[in-house]
Structure formats: structure tokens, C-alpha cells
Protein backbone atom coordinates (compact mmCIF):
# COMPACT_ATOMS: atom_id res chain seq x y z
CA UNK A 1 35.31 70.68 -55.85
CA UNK A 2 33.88 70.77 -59.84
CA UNK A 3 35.82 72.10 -62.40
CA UNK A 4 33.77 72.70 -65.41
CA UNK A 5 35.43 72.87 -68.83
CA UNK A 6 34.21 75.23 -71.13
CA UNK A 7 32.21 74.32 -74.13
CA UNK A 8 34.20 73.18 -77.09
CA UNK A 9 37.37 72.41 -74.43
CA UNK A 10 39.77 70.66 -76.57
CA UNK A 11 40.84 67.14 -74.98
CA UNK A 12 44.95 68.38 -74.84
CA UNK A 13 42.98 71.47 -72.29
CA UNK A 14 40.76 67.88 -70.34
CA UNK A 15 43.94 66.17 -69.90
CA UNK A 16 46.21 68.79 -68.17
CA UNK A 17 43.35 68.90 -65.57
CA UNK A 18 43.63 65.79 -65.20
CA UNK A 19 47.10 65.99 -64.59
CA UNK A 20 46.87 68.65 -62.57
CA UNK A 21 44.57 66.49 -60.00
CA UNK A 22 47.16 63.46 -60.00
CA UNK A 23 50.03 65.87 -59.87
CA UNK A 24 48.26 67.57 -55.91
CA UNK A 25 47.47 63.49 -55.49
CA UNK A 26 43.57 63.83 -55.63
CA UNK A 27 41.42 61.52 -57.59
CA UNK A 28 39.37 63.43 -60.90
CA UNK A 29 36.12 61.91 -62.32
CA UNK A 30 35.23 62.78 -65.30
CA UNK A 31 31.57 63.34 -66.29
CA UNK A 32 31.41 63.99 -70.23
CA UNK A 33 28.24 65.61 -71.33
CA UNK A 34 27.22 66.54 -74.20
CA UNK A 35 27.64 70.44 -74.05
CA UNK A 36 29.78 70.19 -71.06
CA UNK A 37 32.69 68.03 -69.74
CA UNK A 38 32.78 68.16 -65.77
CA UNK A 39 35.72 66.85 -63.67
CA UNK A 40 34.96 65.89 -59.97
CA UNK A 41 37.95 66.53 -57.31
CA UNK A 42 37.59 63.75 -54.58
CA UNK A 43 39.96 64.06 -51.75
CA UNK A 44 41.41 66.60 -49.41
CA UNK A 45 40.46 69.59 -50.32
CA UNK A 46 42.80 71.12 -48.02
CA UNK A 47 46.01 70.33 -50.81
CA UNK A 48 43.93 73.02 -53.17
CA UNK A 49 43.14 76.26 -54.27
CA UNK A 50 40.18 77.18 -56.74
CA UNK A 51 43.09 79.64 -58.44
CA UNK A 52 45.01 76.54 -58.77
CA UNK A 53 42.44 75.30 -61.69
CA UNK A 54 40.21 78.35 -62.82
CA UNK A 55 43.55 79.77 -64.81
CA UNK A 56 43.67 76.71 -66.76
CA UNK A 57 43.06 76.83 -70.38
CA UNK A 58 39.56 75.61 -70.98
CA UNK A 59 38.38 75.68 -67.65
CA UNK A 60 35.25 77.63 -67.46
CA UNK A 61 34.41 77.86 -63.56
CA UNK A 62 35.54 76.17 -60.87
CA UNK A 63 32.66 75.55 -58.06
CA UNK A 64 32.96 74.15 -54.62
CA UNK A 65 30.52 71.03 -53.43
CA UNK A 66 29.00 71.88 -50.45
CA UNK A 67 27.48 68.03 -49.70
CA UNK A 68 29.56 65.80 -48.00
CA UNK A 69 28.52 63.49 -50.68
CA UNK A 70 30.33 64.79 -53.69
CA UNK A 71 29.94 62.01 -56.75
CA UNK A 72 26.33 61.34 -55.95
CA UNK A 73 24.79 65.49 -55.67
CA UNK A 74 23.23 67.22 -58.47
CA UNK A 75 25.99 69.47 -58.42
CA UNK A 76 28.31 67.19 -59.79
CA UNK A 77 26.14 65.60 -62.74
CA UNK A 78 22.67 67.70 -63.39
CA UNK A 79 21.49 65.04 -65.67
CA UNK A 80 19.62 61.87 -64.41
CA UNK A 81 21.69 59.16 -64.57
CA UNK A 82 20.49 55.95 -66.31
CA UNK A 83 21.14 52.34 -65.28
CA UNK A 84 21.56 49.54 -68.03
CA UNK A 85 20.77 46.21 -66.10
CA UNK A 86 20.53 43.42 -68.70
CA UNK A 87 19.04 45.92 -71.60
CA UNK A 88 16.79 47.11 -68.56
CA UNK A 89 17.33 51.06 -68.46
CA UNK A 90 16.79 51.82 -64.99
CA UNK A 91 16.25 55.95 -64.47
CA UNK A 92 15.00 58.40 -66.98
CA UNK A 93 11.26 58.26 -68.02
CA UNK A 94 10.45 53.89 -67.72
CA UNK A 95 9.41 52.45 -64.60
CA UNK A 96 11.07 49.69 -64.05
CA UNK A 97 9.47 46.51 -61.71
CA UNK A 98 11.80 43.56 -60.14
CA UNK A 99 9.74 40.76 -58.97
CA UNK A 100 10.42 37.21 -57.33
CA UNK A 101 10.87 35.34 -54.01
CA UNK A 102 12.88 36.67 -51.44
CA UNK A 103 14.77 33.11 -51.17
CA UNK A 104 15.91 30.78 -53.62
CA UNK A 105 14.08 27.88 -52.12
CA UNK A 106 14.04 25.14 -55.32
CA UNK A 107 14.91 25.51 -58.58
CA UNK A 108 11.47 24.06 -59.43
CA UNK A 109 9.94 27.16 -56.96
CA UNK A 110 12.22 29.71 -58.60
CA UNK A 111 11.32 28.68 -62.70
CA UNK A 112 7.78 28.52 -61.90
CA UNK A 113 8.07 31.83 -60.09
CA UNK A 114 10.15 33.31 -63.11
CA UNK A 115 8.07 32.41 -65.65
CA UNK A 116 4.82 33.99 -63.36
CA UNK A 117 6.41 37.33 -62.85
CA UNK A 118 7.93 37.38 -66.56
CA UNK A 119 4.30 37.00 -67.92
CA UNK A 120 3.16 39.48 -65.76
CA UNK A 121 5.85 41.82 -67.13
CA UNK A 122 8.47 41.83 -64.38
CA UNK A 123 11.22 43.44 -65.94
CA UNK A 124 14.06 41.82 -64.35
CA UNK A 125 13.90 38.57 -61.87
CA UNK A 126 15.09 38.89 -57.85
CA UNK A 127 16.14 36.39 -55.62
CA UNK A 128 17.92 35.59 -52.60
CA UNK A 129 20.68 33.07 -52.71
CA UNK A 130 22.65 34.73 -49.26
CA UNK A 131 20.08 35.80 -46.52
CA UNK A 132 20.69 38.08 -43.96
CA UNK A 133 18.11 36.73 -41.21
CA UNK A 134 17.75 38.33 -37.56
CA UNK A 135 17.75 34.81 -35.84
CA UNK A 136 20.72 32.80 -36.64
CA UNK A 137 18.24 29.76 -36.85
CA UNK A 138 16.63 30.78 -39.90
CA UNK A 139 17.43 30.02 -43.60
CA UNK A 140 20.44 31.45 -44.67
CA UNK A 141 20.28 30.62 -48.16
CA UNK A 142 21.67 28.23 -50.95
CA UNK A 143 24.59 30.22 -51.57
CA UNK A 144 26.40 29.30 -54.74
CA UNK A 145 23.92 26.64 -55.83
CA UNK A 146 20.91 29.09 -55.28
CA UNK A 147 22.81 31.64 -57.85
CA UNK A 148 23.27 28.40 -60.36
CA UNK A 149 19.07 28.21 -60.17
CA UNK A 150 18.84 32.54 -60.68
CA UNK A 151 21.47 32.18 -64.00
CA UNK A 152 18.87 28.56 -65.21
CA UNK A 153 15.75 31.23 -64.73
CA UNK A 154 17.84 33.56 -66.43
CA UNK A 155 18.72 31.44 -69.41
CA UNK A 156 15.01 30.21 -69.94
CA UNK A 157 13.06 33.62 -69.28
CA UNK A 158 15.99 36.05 -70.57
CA UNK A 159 15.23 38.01 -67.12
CA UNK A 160 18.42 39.74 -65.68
CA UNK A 161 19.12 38.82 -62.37
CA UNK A 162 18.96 40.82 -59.05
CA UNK A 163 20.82 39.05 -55.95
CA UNK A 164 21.92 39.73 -52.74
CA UNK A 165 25.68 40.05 -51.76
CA UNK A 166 26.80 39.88 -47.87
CA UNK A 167 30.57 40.02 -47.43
CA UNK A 168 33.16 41.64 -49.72
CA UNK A 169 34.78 38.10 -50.35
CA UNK A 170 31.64 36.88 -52.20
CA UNK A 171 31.79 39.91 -54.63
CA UNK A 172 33.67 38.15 -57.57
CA UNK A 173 31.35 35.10 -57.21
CA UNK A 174 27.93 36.63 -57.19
CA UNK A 175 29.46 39.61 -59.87
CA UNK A 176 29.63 35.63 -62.12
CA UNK A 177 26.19 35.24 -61.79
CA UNK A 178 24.33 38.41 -61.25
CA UNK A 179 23.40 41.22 -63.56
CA UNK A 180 22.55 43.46 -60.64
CA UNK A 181 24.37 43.30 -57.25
CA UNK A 182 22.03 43.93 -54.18
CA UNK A 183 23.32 45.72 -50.42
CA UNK A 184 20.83 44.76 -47.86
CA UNK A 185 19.76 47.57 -45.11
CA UNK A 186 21.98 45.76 -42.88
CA UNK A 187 24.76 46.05 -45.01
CA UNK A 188 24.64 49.85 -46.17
CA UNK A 189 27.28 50.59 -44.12
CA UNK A 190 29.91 47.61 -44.19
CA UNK A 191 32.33 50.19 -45.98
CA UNK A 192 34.62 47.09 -46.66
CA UNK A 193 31.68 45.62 -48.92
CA UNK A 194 30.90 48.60 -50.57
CA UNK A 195 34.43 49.27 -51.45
CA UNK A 196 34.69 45.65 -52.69
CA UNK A 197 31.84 47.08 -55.07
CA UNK A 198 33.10 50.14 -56.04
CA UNK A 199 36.03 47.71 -58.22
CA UNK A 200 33.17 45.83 -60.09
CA UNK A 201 31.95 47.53 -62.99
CA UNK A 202 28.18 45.82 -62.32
CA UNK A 203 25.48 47.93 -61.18
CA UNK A 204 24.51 47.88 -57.67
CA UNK A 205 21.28 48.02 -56.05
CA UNK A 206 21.26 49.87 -52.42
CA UNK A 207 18.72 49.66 -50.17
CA UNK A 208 18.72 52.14 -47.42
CA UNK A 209 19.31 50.90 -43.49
CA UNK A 210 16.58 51.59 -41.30
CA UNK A 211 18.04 53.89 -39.49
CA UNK A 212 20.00 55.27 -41.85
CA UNK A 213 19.71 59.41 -42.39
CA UNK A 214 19.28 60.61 -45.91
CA UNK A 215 22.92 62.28 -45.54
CA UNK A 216 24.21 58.70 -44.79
CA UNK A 217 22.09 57.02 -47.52
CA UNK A 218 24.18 58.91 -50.38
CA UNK A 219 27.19 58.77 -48.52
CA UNK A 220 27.22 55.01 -48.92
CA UNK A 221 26.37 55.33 -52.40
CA UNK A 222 29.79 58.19 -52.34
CA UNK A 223 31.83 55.13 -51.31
CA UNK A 224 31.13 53.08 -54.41
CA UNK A 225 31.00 55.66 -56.81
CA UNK A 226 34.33 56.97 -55.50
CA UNK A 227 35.75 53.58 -56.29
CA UNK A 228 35.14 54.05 -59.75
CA UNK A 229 31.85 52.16 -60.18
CA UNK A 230 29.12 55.10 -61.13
CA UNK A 231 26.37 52.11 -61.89
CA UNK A 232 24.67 52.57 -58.47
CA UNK A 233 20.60 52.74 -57.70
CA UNK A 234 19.14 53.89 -54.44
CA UNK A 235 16.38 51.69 -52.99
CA UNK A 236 14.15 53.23 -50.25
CA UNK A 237 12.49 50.54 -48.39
CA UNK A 238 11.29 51.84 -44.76
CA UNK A 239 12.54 52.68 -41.88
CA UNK A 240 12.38 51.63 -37.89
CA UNK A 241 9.79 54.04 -36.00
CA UNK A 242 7.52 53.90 -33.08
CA UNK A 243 4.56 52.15 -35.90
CA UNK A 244 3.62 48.75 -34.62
CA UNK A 245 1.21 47.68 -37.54
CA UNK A 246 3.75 47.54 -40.45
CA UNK A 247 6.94 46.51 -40.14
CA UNK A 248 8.81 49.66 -41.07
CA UNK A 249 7.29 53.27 -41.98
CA UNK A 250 7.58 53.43 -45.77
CA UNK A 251 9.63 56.69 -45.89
CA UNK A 252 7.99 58.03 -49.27
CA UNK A 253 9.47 61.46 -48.57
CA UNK A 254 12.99 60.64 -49.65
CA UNK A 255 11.87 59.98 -53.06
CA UNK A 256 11.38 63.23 -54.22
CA UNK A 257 14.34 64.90 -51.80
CA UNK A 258 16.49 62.36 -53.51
CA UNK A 259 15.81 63.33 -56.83
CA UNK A 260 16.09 66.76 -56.10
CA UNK A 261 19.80 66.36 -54.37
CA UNK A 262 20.99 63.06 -56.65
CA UNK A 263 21.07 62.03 -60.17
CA UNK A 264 21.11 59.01 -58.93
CA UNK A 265 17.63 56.43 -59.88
CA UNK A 266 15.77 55.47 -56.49
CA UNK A 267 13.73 52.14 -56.57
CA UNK A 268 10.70 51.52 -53.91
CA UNK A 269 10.48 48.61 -51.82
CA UNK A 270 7.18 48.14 -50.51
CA UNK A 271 7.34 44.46 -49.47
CA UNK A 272 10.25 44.76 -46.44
CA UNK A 273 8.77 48.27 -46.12
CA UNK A 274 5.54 47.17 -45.06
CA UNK A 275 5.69 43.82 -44.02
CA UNK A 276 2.20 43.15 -45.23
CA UNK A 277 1.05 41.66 -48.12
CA UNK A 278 -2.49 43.46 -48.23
CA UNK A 279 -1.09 46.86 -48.21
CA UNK A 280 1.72 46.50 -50.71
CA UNK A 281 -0.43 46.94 -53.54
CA UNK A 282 -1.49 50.79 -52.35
CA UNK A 283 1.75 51.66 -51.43
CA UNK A 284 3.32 50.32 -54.49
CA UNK A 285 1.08 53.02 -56.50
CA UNK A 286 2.18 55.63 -53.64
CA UNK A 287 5.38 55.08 -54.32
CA UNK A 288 5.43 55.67 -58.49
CA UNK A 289 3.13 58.03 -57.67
CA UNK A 290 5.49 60.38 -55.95
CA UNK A 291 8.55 59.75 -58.50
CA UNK A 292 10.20 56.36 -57.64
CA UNK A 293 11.80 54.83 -60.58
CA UNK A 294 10.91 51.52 -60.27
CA UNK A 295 9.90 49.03 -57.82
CA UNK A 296 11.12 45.82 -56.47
CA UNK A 297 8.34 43.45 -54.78
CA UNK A 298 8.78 39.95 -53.61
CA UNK A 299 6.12 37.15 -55.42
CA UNK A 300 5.64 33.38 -54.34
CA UNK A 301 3.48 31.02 -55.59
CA UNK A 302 1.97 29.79 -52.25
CA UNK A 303 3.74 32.61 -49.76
CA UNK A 304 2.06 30.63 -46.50
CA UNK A 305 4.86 27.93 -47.15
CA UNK A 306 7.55 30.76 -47.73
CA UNK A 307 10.87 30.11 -46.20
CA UNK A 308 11.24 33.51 -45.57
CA UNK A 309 8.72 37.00 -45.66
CA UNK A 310 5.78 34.73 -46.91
CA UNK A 311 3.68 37.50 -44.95
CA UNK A 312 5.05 40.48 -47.67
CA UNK A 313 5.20 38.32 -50.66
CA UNK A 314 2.19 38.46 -53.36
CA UNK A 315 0.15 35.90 -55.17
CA UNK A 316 0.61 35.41 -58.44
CA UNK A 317 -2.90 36.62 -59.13
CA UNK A 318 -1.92 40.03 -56.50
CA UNK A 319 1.20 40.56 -58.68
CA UNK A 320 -0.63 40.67 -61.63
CA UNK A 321 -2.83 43.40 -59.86
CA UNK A 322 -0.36 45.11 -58.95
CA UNK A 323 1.39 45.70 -62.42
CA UNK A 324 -2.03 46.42 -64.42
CA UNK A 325 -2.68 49.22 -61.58
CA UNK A 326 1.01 50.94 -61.38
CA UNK A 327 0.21 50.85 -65.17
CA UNK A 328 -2.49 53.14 -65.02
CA UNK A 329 -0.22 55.77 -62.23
CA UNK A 330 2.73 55.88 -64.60
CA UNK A 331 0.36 56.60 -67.28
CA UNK A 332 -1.46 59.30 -65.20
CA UNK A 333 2.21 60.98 -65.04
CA UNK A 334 3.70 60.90 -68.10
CA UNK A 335 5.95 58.08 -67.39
CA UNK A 336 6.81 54.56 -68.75
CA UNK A 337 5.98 50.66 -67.32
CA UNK A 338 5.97 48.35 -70.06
């Protein structure tokens, strides 16, 4: 349920709503716009009546929220929302890219890599310190000394820092380091984790599972919000089908559905998405192309000696490709990459 104040509602008329809410033991957010203040009612909606809150004074309509996800829908904030990630708006009219390796191998690997992608103008800097691997054989990561090398590229190149976090007990650790707290696919749905990161007031970056249904993509997104973090981006990046020559199908739809049902910004992964180096170059200009708000694309310096995805990862020379020709699509549609 939305309770929209009318215009001009004096804050004496916000607060007893407010109240109100507490009082029934529900959970308000408040969305403060600039002609209108909006108050989100998260939690049973059976302990409620719409008369209960349209008599109020300075309440201007109360409307019911259809969506299971309630926090996340266009109904509850019609406005784009816009992410600040290290000075880095994320959302609104810039296209944003986040380039680097998928794992923290070195810290001489990750500088050289930092200063590559910074030159190339990366926005912000990525990097895997915890990996999430299919075989339990693989690299795993540095872990806390891999985050030290992310905050040394951070301090020489002034890039904000993008990193992965696995389990709700590392939150407060990586939260020291990162600017930008990743989910993997395979962690969408660990509702402990994403609870853990609905208490940090960092943005998060959420890729969708593989299998995961649009419905169940912003429902994960509901579960951090509802914790009372609202700095959350969406990150499509492909899903399982019966295609045998890319990894995943690159599931361009959502892009535009999303921004149609969310205010939320959606980021496009076309490395994990495709799983091949040659094509994600095209399909990074598909995916600005049809409205994504930024894209995040992993870049080694020799990607044949990769410890992990060297088959997805760009040259140097390919990344700097790739941002002179998603220069020339944002242009084409009236948006921003800088």
C-alpha cells in the first residue's frame, strides 16, 4: 500500500502517518519528492484498511501495490532512481562502464590492469577478491588481501571499487574496502546475505541468477530495499537455455521491462553473459542500445593466462574498442558515456 501526501503536506500531517504505520506495527518508507512526499506500507496488509489512512490530514490518496515487489515498482517511486558510487552517478541520463579482471590475481596484474581500463575511461574499477567457482578445485580468491590490492588501485587511479561479497559474515569486511558491494547469480537468492545488505548503507550491485524469473529478480532487490538500504542496481547478465554456443542467452528483453516496472538502474553484463570474448563487443552496444544503464565487462592484460574467465575477458586494445564504439550508441540516443 502507498499513501501519497498531498502537495504542500505539512511535516506535523508526514509524521502522524508515520505513526499511524508503527502504531498497526508495519514498516513506512518514506520517498520525499519534490512535489510529492510518498510513504510505502511494507508488511501485512491484512492489519489495514485504506479508510484507516485516506481520512488523514494531508493524505491525498491512498493506492494499493499490486506487485509482489512493493519498494522496487514504479508505483512506489515514478522517478528513476540514481546511484552515487564513488562520485559515479549510476541511473539517469550517463552510461556508466565498470571494467577489470574477474580475479584479483597480483597486485602487480590488478595496477597495471587499473591504470589500462582508467585510461580507457572505465568509470569505476571491478575485481574479484571472493570467487564463487563451479569446481571446488578452482581459485577461490585472495580474500582479504585481494581487497587490500582493489583499495592500492583505488588510492593510485581514484577508481571506486566494485567487489564481490559471498556470505553475510563477510559484509562488514568487504563494506571496509568496497565502494560498491556485488551479489553473484548464485547468490541472488541467499536471503540471509541480502538481508545482511539491506543494514549497510553501500550500494549494491545485483546480478540476476540464471534461472531467476523477472518477478524473482526484483523481489531480491525487495529484500534489501526493505531493510532500509534503497542504494541497489540491477545487473542482467544471461540466463541458462537450451544455446550451446554462448554460455548463457543474454536476456536483453528485461532491460526495457525493467525500466518500465522499476526505478531501479539495470547494468549489462556481457562478459558472463556470453562467455566469449569475440562477441562481447556487439552485444555490449546491444545492450546500451536497448536502455541499459551501464555496463560491467571483465579486461586482462594477457586473458590466455587468466585464472579465471580468460575466454570472456578483453584485451586492452578490445576494451579500448569497445568504449570508443558504445560512445558513438549513447550518442546516437541522447545519452551520456564520458
Amino acid at each position: 500500500m502507498i499513501v501519497v501526501m498531498k502537495s504542500g503536506a505539512k511535516k506535523s500531517e508526514i509524521q502522524n502517518v508515520l505513526k499511524q504505520i508503527k502504531r498497526l506495527k508495519l514498516k513506512p518508507h518514506l520517498s520525499a519528492g519534490i512535489e510529492r512526499t510518498i510513504i510505502g506500507i511494507i508488511g501485512d496488509e491484512r492489519l489495514f484498511k485504506k479508510e484507516q489512512f485516506s481520512m488523514l490530514p494531508g493524505v491525498e490518496n491512498v493506492i494499493p501495490v499490486l506487485k509482489p515487489y512493493k519498494l522496487a515498482s514504479r508505483d512506489f517511486k515514478k522517478s528513476d532512481t540514481i546511484i552515487d558510487v564513488a562520485g559515479v552517478k549510476i541511473g539517469g541520463n550517463n552510461i556508466v562502464v565498470i571494467a577489470g579482471p574477474c580475479s584479483v590475481e597480483t597486485k602487480e596484474q590488478l595496477m597495471k590492469t587499473a591504470r589500462i581500463v582508467k585510461k580507457a575511461g572505465a568509470n569505476l574499477l571491478r575485481g574479484g577478491a571472493y570467487k564463487p567457482r563451479t569446481s571446488p578445485y578452482a581459485f577461490q580468491g585472495l580474500g582479504k588481501e585481494g581487497l587490500k590490492f582493489l583499495a592500492a588501485a583505488r588510492r593510485e587511479t581514484g577508481l571506486g571499487i566494485v567487489t564481490e561479497v559471498m556470505e553475510s559474515q563477510d559484509v562488514e569486511l568487504v563494506a571496509e574496502y568496497a565502494d560498491m558491494l556485488q551479489v553473484g547469480a548464485r547468490n541472488m537468492q541467499n536471503t540471509k546475505l541480502l538481508r545482511s545488505l539491506g543494514k549497510i548503507r553501500k550500494p549494491i550491485l545485483l546480478k540476476r541468477n540464471f534461472a531467476a524469473t523477472l518477478n524473482e529478480f526484483l523481489m531480491s532487490a525487495e529484500y534489501i530495499l526493505s531493510g532500509g538500504n534503497e542504494q541497489v542496481v540491477l545487473c542482467e547478465r544471461g540466463i541458462r537455455t537450451f544455446v550451446e554456443y554462448t554460455r548463457n542467452t543474454f536476456d536483453l528483453n528485461i532491460i526495457p521491462v525493467i525500466k518500465q516496472l522499476s526505478h531501479l538502474p539495470i547494468l549489462a553484463d556481457p562478459s558472463h553473459a556470453t562467455g566469449r570474448q569475440d562477441i562481447v563487443i556487439p552485444m555490449s552496444r546491444a545492450a546500451i542500445a536497448c536502455g541499459a544503464d551501464g555496463l560491467i565487462v571483465e579486461v586482462h592484460t594477457n586473458p590466455a593466462q587468466a585464472f579465471s574467465d580468460g575466454d570472456q575477458s578483453l584485451t586492452p586494445e578490445q576494451f579500448s574498442t569497445l568504449m570508443r564504439e558504445s560512445k558513438v550508441i549513447a550518442d546516437a540516443i541522447g545519452r551520456s558515456l564520458e
